[in-house]
N, C-alpha and C. Protein backbone atom coordinates (compact mmCIF):
# COMPACT_ATOMS: atom_id res chain seq x y z
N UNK A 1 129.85 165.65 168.78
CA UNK A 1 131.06 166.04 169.45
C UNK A 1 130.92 167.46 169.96
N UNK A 2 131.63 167.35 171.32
CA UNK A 2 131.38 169.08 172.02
C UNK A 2 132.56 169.81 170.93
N UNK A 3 132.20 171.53 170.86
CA UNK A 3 133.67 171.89 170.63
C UNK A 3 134.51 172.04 171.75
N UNK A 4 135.83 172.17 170.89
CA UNK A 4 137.46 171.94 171.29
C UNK A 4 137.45 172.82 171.36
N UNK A 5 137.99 173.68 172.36
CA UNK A 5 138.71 175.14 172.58
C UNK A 5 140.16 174.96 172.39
N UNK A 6 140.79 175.71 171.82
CA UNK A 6 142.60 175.08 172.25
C UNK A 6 142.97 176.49 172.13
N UNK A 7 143.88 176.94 172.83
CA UNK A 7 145.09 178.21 172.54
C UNK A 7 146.20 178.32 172.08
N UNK A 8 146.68 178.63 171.44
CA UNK A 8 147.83 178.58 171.26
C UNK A 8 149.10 179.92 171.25
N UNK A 9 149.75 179.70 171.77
CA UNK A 9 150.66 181.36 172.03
C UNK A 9 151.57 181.65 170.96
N UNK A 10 152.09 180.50 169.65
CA UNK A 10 153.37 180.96 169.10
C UNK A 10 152.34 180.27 167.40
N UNK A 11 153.25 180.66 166.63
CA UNK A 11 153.23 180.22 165.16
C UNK A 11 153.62 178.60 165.12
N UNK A 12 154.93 178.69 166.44
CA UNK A 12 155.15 176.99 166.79
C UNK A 12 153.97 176.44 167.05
N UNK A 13 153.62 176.77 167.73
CA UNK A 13 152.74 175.61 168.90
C UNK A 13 151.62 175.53 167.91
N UNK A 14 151.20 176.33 167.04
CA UNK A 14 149.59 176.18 165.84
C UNK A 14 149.96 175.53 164.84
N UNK A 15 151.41 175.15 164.60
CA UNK A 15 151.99 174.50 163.24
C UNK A 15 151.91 173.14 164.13
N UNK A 16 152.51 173.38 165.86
CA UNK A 16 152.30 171.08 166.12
C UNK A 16 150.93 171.14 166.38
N UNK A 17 150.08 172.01 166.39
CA UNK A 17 148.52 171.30 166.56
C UNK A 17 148.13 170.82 165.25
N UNK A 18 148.71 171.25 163.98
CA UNK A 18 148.20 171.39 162.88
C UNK A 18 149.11 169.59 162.32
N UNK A 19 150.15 169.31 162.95
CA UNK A 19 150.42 168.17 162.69
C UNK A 19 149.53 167.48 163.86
N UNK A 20 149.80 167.71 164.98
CA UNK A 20 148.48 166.65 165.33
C UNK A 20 147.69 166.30 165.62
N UNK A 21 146.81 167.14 165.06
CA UNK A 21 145.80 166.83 164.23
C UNK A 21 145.37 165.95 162.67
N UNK A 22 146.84 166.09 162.46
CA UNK A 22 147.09 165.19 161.05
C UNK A 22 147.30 163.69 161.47
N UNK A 23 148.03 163.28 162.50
CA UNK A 23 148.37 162.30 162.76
C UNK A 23 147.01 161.65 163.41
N UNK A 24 145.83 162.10 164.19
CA UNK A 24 144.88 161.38 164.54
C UNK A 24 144.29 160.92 163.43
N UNK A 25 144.16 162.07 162.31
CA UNK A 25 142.91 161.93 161.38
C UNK A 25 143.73 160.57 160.21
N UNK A 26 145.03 160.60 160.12
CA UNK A 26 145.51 159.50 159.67
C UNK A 26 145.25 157.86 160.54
N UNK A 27 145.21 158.15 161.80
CA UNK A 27 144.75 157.06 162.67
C UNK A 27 143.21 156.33 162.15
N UNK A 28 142.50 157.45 162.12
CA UNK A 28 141.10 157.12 161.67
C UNK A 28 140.42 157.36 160.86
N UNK A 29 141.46 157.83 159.71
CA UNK A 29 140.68 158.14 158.23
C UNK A 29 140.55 156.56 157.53
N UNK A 30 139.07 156.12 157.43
CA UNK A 30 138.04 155.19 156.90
C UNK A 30 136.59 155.68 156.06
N UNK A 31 137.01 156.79 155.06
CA UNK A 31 135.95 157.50 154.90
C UNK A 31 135.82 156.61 153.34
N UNK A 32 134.67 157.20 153.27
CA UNK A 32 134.11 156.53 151.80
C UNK A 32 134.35 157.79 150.76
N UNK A 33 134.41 158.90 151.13
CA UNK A 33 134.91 160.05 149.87
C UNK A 33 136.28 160.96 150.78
N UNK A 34 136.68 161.95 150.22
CA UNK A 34 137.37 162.89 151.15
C UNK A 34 137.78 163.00 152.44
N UNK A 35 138.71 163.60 152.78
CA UNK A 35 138.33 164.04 154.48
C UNK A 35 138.26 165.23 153.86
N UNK A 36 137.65 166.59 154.55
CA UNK A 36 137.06 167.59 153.88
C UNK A 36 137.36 168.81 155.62
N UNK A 37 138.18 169.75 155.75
CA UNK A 37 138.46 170.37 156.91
C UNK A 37 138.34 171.42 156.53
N UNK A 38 137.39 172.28 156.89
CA UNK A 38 136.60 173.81 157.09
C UNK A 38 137.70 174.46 157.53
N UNK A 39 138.85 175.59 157.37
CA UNK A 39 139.52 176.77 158.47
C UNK A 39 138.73 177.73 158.51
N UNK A 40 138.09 178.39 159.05
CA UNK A 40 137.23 179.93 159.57
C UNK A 40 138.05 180.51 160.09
N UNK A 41 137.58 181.97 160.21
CA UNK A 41 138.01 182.86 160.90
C UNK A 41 138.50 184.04 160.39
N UNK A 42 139.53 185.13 161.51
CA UNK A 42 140.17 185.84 161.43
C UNK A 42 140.70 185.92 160.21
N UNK A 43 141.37 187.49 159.16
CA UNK A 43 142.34 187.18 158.59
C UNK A 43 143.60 186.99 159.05
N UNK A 44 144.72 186.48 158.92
CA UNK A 44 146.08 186.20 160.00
C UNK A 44 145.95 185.60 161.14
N UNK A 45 145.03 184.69 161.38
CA UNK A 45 144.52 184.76 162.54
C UNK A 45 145.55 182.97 162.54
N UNK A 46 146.15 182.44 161.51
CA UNK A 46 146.66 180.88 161.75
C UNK A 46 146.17 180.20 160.91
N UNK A 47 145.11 180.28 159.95
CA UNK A 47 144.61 179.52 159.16
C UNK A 47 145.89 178.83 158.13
N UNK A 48 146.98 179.37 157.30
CA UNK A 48 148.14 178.82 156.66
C UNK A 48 148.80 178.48 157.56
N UNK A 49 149.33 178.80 158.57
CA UNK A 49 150.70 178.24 159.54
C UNK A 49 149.92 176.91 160.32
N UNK A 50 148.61 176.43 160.31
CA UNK A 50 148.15 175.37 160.60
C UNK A 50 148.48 174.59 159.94
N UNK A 51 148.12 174.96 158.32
CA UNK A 51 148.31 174.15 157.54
C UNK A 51 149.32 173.68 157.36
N UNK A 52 150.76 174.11 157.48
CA UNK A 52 151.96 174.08 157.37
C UNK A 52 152.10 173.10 158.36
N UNK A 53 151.53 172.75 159.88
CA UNK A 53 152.03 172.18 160.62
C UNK A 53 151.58 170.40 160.22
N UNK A 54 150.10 170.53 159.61
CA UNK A 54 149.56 169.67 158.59
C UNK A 54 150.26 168.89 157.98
N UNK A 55 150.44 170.09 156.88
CA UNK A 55 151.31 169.08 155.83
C UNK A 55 152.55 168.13 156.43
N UNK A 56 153.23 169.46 157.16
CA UNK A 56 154.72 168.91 157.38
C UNK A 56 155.01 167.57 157.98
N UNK A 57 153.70 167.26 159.18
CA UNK A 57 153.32 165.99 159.62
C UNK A 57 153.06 164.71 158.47
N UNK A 58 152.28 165.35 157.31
CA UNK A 58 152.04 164.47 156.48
C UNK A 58 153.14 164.15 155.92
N UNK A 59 154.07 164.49 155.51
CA UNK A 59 155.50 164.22 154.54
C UNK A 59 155.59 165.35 153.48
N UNK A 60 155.19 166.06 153.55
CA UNK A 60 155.13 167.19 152.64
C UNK A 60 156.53 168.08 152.53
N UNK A 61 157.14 168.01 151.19
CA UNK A 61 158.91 168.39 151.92
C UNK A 61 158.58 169.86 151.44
N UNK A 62 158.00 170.06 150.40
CA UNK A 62 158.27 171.40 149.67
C UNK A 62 157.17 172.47 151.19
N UNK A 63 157.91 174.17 150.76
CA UNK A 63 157.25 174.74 151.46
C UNK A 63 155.48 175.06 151.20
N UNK A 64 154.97 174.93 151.94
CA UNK A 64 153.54 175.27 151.99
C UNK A 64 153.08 176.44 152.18
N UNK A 65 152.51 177.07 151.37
CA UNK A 65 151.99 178.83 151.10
C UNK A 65 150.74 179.06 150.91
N UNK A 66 150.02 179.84 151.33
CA UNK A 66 148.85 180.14 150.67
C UNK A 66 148.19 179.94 149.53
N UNK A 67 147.32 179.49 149.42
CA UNK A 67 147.14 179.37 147.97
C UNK A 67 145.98 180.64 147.18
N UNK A 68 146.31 181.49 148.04
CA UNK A 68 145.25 182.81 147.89
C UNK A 68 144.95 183.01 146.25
N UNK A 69 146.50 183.15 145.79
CA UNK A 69 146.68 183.66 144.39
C UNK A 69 146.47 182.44 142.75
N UNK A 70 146.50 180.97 143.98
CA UNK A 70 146.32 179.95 142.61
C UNK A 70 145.42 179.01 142.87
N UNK A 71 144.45 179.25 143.91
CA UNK A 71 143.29 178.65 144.66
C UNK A 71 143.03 177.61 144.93
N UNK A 72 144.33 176.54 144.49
CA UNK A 72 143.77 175.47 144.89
C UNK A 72 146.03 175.14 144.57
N UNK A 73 146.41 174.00 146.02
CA UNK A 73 147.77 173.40 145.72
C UNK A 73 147.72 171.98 146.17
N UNK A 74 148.21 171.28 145.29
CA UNK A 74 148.55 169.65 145.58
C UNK A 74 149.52 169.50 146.08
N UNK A 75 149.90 168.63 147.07
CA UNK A 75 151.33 167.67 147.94
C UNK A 75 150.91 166.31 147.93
N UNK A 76 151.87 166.43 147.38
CA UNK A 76 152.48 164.68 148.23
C UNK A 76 153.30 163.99 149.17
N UNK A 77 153.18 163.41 149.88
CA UNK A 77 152.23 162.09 149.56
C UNK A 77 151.07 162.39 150.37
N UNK A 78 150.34 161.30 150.34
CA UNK A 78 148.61 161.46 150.63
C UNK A 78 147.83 162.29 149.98
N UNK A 79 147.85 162.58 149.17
CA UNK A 79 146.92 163.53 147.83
C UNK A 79 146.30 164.86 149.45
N UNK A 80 146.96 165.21 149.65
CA UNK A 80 147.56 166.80 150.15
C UNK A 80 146.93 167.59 149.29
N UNK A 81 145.51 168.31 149.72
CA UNK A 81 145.16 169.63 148.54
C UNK A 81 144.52 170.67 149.77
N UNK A 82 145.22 171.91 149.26
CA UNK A 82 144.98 172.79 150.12
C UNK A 82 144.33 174.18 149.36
N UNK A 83 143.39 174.41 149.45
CA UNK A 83 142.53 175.29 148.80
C UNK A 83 142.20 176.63 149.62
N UNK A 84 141.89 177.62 148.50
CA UNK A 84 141.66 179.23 149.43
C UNK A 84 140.35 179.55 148.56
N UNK A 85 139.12 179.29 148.90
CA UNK A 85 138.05 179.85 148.90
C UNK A 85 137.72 181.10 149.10
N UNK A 86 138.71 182.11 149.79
CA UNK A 86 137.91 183.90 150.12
C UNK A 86 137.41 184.47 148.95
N UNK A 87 137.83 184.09 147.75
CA UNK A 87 137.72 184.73 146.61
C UNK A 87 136.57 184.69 145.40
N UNK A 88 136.36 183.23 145.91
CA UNK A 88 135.26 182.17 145.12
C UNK A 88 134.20 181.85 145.65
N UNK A 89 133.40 181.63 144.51
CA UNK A 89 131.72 181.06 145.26
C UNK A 89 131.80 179.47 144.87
N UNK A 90 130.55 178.96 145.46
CA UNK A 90 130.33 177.58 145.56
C UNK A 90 130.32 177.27 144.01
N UNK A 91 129.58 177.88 142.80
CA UNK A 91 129.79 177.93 141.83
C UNK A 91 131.18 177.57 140.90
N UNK A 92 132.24 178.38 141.34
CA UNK A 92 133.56 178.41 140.79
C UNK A 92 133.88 177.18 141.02
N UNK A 93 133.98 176.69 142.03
CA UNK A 93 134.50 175.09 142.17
C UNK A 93 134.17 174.36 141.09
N UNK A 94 133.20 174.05 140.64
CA UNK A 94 132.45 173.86 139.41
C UNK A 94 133.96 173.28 138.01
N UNK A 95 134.83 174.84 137.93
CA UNK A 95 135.30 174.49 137.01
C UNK A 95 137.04 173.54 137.48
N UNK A 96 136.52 173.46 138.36
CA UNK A 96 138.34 172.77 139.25
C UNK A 96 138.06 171.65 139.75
N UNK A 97 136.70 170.92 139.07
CA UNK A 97 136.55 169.38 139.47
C UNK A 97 136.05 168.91 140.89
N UNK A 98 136.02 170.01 141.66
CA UNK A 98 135.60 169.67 142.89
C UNK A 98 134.84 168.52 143.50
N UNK A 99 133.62 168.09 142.71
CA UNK A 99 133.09 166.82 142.94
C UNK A 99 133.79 165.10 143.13
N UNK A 100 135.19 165.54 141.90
CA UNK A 100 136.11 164.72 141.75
C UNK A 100 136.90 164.41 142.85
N UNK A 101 137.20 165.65 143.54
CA UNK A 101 138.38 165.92 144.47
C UNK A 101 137.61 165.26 145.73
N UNK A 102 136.05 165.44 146.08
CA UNK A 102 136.03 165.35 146.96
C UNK A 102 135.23 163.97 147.09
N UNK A 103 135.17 162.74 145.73
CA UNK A 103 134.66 161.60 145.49
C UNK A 103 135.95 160.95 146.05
N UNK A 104 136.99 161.56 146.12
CA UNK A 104 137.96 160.64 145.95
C UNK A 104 138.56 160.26 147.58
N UNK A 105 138.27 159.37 148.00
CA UNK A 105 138.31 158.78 149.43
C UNK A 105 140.26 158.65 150.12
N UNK A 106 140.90 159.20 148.97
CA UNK A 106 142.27 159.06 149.37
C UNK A 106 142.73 160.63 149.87
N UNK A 107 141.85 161.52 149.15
CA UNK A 107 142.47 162.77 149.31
C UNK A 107 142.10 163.71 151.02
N UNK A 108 143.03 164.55 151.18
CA UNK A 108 142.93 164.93 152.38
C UNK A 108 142.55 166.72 151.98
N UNK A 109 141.59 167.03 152.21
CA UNK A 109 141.33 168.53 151.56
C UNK A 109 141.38 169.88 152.95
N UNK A 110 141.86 170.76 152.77
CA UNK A 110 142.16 171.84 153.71
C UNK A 110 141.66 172.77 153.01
N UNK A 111 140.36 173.38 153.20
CA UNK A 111 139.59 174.32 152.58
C UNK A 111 140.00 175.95 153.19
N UNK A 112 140.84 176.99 153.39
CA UNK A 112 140.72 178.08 153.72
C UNK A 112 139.53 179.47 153.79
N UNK A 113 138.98 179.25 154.62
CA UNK A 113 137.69 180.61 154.34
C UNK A 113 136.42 179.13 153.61
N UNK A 114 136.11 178.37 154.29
CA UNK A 114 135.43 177.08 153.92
C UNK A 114 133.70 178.29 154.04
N UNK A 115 133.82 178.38 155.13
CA UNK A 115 132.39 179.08 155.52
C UNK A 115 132.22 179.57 154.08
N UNK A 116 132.79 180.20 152.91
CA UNK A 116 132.64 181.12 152.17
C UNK A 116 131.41 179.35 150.87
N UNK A 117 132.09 178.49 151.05
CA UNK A 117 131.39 177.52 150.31
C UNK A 117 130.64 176.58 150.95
N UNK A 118 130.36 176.91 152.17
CA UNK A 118 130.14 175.86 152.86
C UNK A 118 128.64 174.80 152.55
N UNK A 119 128.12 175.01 151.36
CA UNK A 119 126.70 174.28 151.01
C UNK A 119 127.62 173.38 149.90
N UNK A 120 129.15 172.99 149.65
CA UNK A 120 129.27 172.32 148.67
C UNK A 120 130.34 171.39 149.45
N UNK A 121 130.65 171.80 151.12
CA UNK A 121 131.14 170.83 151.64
C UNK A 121 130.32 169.67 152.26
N UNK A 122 131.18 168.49 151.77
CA UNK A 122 130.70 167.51 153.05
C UNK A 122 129.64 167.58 154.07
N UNK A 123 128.82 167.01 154.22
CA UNK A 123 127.72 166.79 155.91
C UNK A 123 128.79 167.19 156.83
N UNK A 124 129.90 165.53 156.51
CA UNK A 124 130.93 165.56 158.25
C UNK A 124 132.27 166.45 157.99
N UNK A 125 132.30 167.35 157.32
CA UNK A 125 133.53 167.93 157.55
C UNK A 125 133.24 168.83 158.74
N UNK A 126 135.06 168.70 159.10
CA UNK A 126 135.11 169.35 160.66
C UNK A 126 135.64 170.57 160.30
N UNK A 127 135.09 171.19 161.24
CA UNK A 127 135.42 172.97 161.00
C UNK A 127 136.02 173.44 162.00
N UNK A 128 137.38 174.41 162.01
CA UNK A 128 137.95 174.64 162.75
C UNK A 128 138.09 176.14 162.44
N UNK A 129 137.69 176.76 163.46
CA UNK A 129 137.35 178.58 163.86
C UNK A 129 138.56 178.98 163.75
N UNK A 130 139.87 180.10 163.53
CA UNK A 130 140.64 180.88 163.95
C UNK A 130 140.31 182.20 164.78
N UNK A 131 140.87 182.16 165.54
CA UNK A 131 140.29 183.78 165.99
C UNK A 131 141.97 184.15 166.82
N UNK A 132 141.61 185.46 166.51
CA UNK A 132 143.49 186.38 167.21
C UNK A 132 143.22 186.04 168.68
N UNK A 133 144.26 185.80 169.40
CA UNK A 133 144.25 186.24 170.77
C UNK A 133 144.38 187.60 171.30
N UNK A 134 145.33 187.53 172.34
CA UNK A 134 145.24 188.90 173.43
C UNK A 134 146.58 189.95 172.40
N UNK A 135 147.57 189.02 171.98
CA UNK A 135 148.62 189.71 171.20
C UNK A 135 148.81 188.70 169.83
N UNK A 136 149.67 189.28 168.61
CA UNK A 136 149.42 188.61 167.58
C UNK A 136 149.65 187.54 167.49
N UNK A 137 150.60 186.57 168.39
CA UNK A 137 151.13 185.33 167.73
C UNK A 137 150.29 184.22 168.93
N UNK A 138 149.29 184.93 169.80
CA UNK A 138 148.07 183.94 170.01
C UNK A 138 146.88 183.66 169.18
N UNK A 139 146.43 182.46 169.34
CA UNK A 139 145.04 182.38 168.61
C UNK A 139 144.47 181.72 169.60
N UNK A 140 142.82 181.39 169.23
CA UNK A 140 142.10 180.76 169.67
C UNK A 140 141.34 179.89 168.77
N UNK A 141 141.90 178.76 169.11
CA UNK A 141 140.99 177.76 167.45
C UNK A 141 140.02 176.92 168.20
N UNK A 142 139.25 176.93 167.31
CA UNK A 142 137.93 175.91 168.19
C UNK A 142 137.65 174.99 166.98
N UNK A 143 137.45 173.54 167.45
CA UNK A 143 137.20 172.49 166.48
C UNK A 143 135.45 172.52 167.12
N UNK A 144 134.89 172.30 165.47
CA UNK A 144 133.75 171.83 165.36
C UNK A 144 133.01 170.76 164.65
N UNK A 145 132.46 169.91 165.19
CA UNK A 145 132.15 169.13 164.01
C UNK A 145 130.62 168.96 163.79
């Protein structure tokens, strides 16, 4: 797959890419373990307010936050886990079951700062860049797979 360039100008418009994007990958999630999604980039750059647009698509009622400070958060429904890697090595996962999380073919995983583990993700997880635009509430996200 080529990469996706996309722009986006508001916190709105990166929260509906972030749902749909949820809604394709529900179209065609047939995986045999995880779906497993890389965020890179910038700090502030959209990596949580994506996620938010994510979940919210998924059915997720409660609010969605960073998980900087408790490194790893579950939602429901669709086993919803949204993880913040800046802090941790590939190692640490180790003690939070990770192998489990990501054997398990129902769960939908949102890795934050993924690059930081990236030898314990998935072959096919897709990675998606943040980067700031021209003023703060643009970005530039690029899908990679």
């Amino acid at each position: 797959m080529k990469d996706i360039k996309i722009f986006t100008k508001s916190d709105k418009e990166t929260k509906k890419l972030g749902g749909a994007l949820a809604r394709e990958i529900l179209k065609e999630k047939k995986a045999k373990h995880a779906l497993v999604i890389s965020l890179e980039g910038d700090l502030g750059a959209g990596k949580t307010t994506f996620v938010q647009g994510f979940g919210k698509f998924l059915g997720v009622k409660e609010r969605i936050q960073s998980p900087t400070f408790v490194i790893m958060r579950i939602y429901h429904p669709h086993n919803f886990i949204h993880v913040d890697a800046y802090r941790l090595k590939s190692k640490d996962f180790k003690a939070i079951g990770w192998k489990d999380f990501v054997k398990n073919k129902n769960n939908i995983i949102l890795v934050e700062w993924g690059n930081k583990i990236k030898n314990i993700l998935p072959k096919n997880s897709l990675r998606i860049i943040f980067k700031h635009g021209k003023n703060y509430s643009e970005r530039k996200i690029i899908l990679k797979k």
